[in-house]
N, C-alpha and C. Protein backbone atom coordinates (compact mmCIF):
# COMPACT_ATOMS: atom_id res chain seq x y z
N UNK A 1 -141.99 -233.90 108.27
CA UNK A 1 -142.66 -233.72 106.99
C UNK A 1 -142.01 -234.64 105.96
N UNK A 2 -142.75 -234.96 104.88
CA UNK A 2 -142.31 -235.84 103.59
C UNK A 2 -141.97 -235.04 102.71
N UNK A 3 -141.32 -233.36 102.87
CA UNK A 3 -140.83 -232.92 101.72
C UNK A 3 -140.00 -233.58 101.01
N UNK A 4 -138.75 -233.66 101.97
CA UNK A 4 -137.71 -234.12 100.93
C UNK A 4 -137.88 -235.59 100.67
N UNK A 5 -138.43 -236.47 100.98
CA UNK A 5 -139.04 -238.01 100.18
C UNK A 5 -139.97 -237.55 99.04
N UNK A 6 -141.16 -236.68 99.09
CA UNK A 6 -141.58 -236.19 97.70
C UNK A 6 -140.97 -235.72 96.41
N UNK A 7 -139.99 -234.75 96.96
CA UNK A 7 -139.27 -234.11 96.08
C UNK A 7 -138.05 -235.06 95.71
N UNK A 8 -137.30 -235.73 95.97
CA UNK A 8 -135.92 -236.96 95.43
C UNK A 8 -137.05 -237.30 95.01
N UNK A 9 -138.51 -238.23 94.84
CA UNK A 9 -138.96 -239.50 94.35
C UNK A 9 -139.50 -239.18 93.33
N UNK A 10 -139.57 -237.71 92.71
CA UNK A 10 -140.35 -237.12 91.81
C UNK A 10 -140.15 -237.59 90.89
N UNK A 11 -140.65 -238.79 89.53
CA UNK A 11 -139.78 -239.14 88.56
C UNK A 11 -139.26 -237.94 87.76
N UNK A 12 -139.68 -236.73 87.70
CA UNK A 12 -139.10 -235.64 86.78
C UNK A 12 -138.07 -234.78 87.23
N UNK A 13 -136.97 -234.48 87.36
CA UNK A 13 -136.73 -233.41 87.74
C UNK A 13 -135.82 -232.46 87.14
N UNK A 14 -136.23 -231.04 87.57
CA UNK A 14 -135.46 -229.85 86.69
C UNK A 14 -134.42 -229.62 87.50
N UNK A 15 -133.08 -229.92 87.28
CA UNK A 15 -131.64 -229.38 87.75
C UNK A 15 -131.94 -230.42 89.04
N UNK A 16 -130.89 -229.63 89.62
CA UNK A 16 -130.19 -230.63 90.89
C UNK A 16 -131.35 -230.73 91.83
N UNK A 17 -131.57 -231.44 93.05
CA UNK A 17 -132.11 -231.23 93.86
C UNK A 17 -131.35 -230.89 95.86
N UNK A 18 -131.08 -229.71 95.41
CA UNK A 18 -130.09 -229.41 96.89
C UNK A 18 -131.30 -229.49 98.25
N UNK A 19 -130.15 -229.52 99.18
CA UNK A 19 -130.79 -230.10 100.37
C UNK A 19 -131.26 -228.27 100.53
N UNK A 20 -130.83 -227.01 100.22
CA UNK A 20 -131.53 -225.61 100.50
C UNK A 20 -132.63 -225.65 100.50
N UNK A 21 -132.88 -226.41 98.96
CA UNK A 21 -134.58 -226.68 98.69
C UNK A 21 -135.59 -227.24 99.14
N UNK A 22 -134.59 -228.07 100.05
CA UNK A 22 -135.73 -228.81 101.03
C UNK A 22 -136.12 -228.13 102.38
N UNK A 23 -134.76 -227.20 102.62
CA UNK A 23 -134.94 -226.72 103.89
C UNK A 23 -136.25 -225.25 103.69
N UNK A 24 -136.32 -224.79 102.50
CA UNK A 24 -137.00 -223.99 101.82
C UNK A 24 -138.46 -224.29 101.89
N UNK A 25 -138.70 -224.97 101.48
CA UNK A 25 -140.04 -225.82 101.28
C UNK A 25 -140.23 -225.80 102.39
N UNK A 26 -139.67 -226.71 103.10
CA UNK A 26 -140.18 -226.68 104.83
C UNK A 26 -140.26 -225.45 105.55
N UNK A 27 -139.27 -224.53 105.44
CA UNK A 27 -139.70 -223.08 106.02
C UNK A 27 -140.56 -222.45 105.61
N UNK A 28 -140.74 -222.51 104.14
CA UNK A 28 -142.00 -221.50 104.03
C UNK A 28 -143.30 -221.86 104.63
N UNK A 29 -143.96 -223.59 104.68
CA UNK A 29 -144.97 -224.09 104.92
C UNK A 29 -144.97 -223.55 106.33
N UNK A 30 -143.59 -224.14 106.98
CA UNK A 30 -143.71 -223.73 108.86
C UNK A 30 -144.15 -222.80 108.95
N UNK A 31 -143.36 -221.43 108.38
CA UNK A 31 -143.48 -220.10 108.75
C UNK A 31 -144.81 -219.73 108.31
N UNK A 32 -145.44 -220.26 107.32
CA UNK A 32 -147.11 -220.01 106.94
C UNK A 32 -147.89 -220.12 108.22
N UNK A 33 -148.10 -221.40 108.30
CA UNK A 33 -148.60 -221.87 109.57
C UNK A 33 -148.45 -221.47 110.84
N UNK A 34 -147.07 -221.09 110.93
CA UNK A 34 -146.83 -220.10 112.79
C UNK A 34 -147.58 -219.01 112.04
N UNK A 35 -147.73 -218.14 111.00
CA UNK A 35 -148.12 -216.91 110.65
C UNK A 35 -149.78 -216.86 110.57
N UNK A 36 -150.22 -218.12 110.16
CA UNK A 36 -152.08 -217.83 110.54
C UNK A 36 -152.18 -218.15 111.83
N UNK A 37 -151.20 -218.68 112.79
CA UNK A 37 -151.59 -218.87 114.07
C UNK A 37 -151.10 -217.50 114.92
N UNK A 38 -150.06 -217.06 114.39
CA UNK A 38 -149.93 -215.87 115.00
C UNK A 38 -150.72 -214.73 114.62
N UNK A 39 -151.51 -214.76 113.66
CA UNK A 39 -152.49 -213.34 113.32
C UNK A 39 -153.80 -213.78 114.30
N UNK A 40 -154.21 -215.27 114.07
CA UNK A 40 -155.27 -215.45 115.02
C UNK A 40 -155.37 -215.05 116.22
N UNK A 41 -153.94 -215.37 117.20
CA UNK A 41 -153.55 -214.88 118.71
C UNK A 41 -153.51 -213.41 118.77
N UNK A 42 -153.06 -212.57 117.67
CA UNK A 42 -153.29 -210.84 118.12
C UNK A 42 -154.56 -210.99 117.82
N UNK A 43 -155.41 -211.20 117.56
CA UNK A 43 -156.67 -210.86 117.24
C UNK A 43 -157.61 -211.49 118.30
N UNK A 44 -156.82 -212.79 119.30
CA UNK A 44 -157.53 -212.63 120.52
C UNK A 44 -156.89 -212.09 121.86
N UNK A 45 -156.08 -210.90 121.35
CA UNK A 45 -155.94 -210.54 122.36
C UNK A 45 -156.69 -209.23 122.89
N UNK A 46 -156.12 -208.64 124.07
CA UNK A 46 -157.36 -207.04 124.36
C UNK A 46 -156.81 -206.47 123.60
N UNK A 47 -155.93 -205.89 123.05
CA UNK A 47 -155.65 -204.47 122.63
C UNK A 47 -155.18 -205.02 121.27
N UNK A 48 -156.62 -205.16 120.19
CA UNK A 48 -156.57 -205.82 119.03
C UNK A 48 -155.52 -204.50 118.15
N UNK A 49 -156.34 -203.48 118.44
CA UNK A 49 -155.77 -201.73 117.34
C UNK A 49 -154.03 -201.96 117.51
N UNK A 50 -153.90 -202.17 118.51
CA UNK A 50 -152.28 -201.82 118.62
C UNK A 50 -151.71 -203.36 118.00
N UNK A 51 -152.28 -204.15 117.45
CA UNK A 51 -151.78 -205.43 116.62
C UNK A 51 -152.06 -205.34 115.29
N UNK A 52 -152.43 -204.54 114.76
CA UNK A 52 -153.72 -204.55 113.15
C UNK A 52 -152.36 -204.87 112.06
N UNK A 53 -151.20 -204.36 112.50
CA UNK A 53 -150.27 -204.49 111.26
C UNK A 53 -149.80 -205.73 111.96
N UNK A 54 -149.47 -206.12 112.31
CA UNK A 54 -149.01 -207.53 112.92
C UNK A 54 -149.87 -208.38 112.18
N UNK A 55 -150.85 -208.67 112.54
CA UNK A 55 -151.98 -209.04 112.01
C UNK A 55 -152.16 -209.50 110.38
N UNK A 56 -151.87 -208.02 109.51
CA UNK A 56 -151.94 -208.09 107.91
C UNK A 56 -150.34 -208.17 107.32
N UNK A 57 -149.43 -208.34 108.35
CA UNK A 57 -147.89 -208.77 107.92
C UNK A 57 -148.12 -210.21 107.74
N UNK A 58 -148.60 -210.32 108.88
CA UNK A 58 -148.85 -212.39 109.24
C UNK A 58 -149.94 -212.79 108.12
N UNK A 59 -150.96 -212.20 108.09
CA UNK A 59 -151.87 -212.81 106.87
C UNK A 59 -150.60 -212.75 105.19
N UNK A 60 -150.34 -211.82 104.75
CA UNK A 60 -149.36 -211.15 103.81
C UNK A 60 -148.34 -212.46 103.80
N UNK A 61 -147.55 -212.51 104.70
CA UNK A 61 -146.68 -213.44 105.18
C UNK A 61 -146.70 -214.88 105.02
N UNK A 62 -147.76 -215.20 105.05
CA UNK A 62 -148.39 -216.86 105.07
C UNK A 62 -148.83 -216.89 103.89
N UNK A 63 -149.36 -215.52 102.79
CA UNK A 63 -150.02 -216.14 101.92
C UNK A 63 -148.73 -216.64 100.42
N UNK A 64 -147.94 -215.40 101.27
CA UNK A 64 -146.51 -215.75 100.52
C UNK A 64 -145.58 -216.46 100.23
N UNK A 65 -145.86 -217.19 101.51
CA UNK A 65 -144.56 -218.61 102.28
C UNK A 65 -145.78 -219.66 101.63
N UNK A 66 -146.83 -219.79 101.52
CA UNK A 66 -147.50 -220.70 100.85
C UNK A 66 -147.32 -221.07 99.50
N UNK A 67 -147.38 -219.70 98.68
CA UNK A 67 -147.52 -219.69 97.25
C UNK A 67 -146.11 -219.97 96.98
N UNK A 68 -144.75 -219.99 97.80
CA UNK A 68 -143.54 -220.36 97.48
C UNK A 68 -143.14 -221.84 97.70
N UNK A 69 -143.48 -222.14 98.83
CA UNK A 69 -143.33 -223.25 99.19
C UNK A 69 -144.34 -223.94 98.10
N UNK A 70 -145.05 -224.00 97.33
CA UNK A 70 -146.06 -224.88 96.23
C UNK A 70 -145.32 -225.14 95.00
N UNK A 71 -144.42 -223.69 94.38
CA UNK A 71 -143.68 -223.43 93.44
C UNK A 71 -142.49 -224.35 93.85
N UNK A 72 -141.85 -224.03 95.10
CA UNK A 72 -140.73 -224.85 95.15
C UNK A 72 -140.89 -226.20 95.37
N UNK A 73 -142.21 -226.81 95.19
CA UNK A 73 -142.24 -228.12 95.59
C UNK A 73 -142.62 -228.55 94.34
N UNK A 74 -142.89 -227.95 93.06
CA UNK A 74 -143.02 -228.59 91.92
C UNK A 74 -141.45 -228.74 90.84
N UNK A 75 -141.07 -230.23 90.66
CA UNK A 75 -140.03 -230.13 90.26
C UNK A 75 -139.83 -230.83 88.44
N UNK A 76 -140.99 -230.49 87.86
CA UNK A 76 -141.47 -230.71 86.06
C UNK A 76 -140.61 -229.61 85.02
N UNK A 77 -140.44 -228.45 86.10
CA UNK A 77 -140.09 -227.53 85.36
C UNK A 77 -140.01 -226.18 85.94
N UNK A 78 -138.94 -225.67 85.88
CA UNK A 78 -138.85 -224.22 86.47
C UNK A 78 -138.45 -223.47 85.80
N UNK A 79 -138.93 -221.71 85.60
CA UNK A 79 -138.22 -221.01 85.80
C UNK A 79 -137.33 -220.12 86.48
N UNK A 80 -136.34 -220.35 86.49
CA UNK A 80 -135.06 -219.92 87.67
C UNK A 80 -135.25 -218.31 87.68
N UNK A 81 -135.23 -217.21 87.07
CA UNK A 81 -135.50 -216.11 87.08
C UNK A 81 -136.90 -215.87 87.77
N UNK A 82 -137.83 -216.34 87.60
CA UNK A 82 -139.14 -216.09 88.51
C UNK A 82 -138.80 -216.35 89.77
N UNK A 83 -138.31 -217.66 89.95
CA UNK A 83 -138.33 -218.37 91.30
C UNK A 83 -137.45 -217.79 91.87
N UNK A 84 -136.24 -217.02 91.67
CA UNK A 84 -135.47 -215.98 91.99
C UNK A 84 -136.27 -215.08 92.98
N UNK A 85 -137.25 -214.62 91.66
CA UNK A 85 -138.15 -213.43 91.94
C UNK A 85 -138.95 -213.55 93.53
N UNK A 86 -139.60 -214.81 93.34
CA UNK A 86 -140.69 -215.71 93.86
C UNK A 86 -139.62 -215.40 95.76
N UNK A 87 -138.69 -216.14 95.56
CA UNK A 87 -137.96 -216.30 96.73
C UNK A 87 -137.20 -214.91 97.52
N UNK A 88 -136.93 -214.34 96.57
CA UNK A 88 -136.48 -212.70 97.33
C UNK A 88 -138.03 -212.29 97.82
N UNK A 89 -138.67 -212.26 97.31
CA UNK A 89 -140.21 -211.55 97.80
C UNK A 89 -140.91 -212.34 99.25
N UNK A 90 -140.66 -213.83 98.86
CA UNK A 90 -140.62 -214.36 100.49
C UNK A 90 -139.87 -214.00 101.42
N UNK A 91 -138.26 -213.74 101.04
CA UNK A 91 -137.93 -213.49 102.46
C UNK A 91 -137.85 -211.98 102.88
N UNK A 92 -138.20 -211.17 101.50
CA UNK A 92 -138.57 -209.59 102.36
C UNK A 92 -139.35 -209.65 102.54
N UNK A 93 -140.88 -210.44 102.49
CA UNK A 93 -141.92 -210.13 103.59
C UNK A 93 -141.86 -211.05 104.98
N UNK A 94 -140.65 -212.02 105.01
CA UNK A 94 -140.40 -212.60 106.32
C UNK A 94 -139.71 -211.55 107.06
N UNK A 95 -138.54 -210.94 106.35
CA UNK A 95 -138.13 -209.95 107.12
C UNK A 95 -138.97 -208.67 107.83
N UNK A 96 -140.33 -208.30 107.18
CA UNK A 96 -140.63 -207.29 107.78
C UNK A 96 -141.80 -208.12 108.41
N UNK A 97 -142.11 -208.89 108.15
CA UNK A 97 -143.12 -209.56 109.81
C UNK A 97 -142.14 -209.70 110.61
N UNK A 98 -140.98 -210.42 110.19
CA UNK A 98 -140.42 -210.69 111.60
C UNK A 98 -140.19 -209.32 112.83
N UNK A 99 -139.71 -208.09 111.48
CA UNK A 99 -139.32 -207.08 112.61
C UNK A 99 -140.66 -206.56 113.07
N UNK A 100 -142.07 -206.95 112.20
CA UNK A 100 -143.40 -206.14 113.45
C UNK A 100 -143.27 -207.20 114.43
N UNK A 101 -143.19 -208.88 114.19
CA UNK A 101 -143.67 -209.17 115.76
C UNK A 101 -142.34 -209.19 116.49
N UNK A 102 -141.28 -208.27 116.44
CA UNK A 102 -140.26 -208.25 116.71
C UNK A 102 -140.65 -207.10 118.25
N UNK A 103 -141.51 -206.21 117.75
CA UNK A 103 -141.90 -205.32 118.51
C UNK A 103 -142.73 -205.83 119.44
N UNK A 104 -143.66 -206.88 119.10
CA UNK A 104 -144.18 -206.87 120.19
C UNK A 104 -143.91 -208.34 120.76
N UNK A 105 -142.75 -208.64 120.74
CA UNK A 105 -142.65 -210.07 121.41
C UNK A 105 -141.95 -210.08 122.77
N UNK A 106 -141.70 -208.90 123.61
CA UNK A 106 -141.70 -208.69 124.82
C UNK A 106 -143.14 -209.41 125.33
N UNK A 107 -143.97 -208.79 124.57
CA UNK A 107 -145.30 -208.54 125.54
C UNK A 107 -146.73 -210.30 125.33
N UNK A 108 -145.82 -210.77 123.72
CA UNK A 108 -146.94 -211.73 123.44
C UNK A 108 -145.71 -212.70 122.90
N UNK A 109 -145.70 -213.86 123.55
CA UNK A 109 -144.90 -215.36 122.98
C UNK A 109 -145.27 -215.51 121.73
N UNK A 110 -146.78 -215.42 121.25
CA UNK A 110 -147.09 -215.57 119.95
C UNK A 110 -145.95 -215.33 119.34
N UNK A 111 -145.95 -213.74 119.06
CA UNK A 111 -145.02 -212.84 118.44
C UNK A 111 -143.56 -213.23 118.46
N UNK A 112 -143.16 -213.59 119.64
CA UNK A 112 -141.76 -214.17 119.13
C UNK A 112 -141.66 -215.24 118.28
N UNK A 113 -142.32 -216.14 118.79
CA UNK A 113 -141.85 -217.75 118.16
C UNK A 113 -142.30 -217.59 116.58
N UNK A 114 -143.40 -216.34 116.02
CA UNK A 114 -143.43 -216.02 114.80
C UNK A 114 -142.46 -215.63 114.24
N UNK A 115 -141.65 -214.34 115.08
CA UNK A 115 -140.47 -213.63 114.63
C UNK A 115 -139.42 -214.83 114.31
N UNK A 116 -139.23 -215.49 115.01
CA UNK A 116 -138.27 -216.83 114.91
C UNK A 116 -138.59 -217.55 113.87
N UNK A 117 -139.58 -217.94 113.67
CA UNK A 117 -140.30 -218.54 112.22
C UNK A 117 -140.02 -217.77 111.15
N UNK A 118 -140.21 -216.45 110.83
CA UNK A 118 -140.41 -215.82 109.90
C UNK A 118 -138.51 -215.28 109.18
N UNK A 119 -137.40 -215.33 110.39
CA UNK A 119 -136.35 -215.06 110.28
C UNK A 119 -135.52 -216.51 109.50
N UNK A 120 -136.42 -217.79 110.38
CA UNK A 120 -135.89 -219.25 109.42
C UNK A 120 -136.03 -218.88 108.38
N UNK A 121 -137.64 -218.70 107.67
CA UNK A 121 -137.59 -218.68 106.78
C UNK A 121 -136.94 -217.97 105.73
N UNK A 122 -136.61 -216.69 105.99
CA UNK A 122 -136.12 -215.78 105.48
C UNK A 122 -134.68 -215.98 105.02
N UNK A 123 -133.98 -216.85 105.85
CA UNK A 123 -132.61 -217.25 105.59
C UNK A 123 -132.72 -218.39 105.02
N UNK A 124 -133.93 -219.34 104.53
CA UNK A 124 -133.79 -220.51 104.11
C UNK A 124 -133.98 -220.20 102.70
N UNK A 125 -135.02 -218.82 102.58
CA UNK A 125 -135.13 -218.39 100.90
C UNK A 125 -133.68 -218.04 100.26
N UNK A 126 -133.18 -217.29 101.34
CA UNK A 126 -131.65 -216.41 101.00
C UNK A 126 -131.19 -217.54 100.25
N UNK A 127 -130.74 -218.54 101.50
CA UNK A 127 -130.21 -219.54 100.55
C UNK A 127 -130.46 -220.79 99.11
N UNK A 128 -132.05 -220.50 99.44
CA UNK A 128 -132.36 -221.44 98.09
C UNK A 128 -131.83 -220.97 96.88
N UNK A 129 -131.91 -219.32 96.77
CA UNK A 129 -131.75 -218.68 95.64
C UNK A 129 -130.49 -218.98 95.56
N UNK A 130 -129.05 -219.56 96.16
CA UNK A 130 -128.03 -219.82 94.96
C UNK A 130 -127.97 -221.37 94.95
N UNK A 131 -129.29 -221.94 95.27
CA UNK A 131 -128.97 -223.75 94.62
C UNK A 131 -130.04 -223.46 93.80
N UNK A 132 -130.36 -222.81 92.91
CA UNK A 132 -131.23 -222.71 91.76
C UNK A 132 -130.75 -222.98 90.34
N UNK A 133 -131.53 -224.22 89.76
CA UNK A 133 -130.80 -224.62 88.48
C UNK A 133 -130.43 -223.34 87.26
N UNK A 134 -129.36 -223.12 86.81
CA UNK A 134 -129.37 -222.47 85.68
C UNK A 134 -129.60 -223.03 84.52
N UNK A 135 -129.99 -222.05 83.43
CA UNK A 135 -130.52 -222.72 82.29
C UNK A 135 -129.32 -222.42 81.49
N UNK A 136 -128.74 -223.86 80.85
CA UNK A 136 -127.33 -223.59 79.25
C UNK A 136 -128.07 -223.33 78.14
């Protein structure tokens, strides 16, 4: 990906630009993307009922890692207290997809390589939140 060439070339930028933020950006988009591909795969599988929360974690999940990863890729101006906000809320809904397809990733690969996705991400938010510019 061209995150981190977008983000250094930005002529504007608010506070530092740490390499967290890049790893951030990139996890949330990944983990989006394994997450509409993993709601699609429970939904073709047989036993759709016993996936339905899997399913609306992963939709939930992607729409979250999207709307963060957009925020963290704009660098004109931030607020650090939202994006705080913004980034704890991504990685507690990575954490609780990860632990539904946690359950069922015995039974469906989907489900793991989501759980694995959704746990990157989750530790890539952890860490963005302390390379976040403060305001003097």
């Amino acid at each position: 990906m061209n995150v981190e060439q977008m983000l250094r070339t930005h002529p504007v930028q608010f506070g530092t630009l740490d390499d967290s933020i890049v790893r951030c950006v990139e996890a949330c988009f990944s983990c989006a993307q394994t997450c509409i591909a993993c709601a699609d795969a429970c939904l073709g599988e047989q036993d759709v009922a016993a996936l339905v929360q899997c399913v609306r974690l992963n939709m939930d999940c992607a729409d979250v890692c999207l709307a963060t990863g957009a925020v963290a890729s704009r660098r004109t101006g931030q607020d650090p207290a939202l994006w705080s906000d913004l980034l704890d809320a991504c990685a507690e809904i990575c954490r609780s997809c990860a632990e539904e397809c946690e359950r069922h990733a015995a039974m469906h690969e989907h489900c793991r390589i989501c759980a694995e996705a959704c746990r990157e991400c989750q530790t890539a938010c952890a860490e963005a939140i302390g390379a976040l510019p403060t305001l003097s």
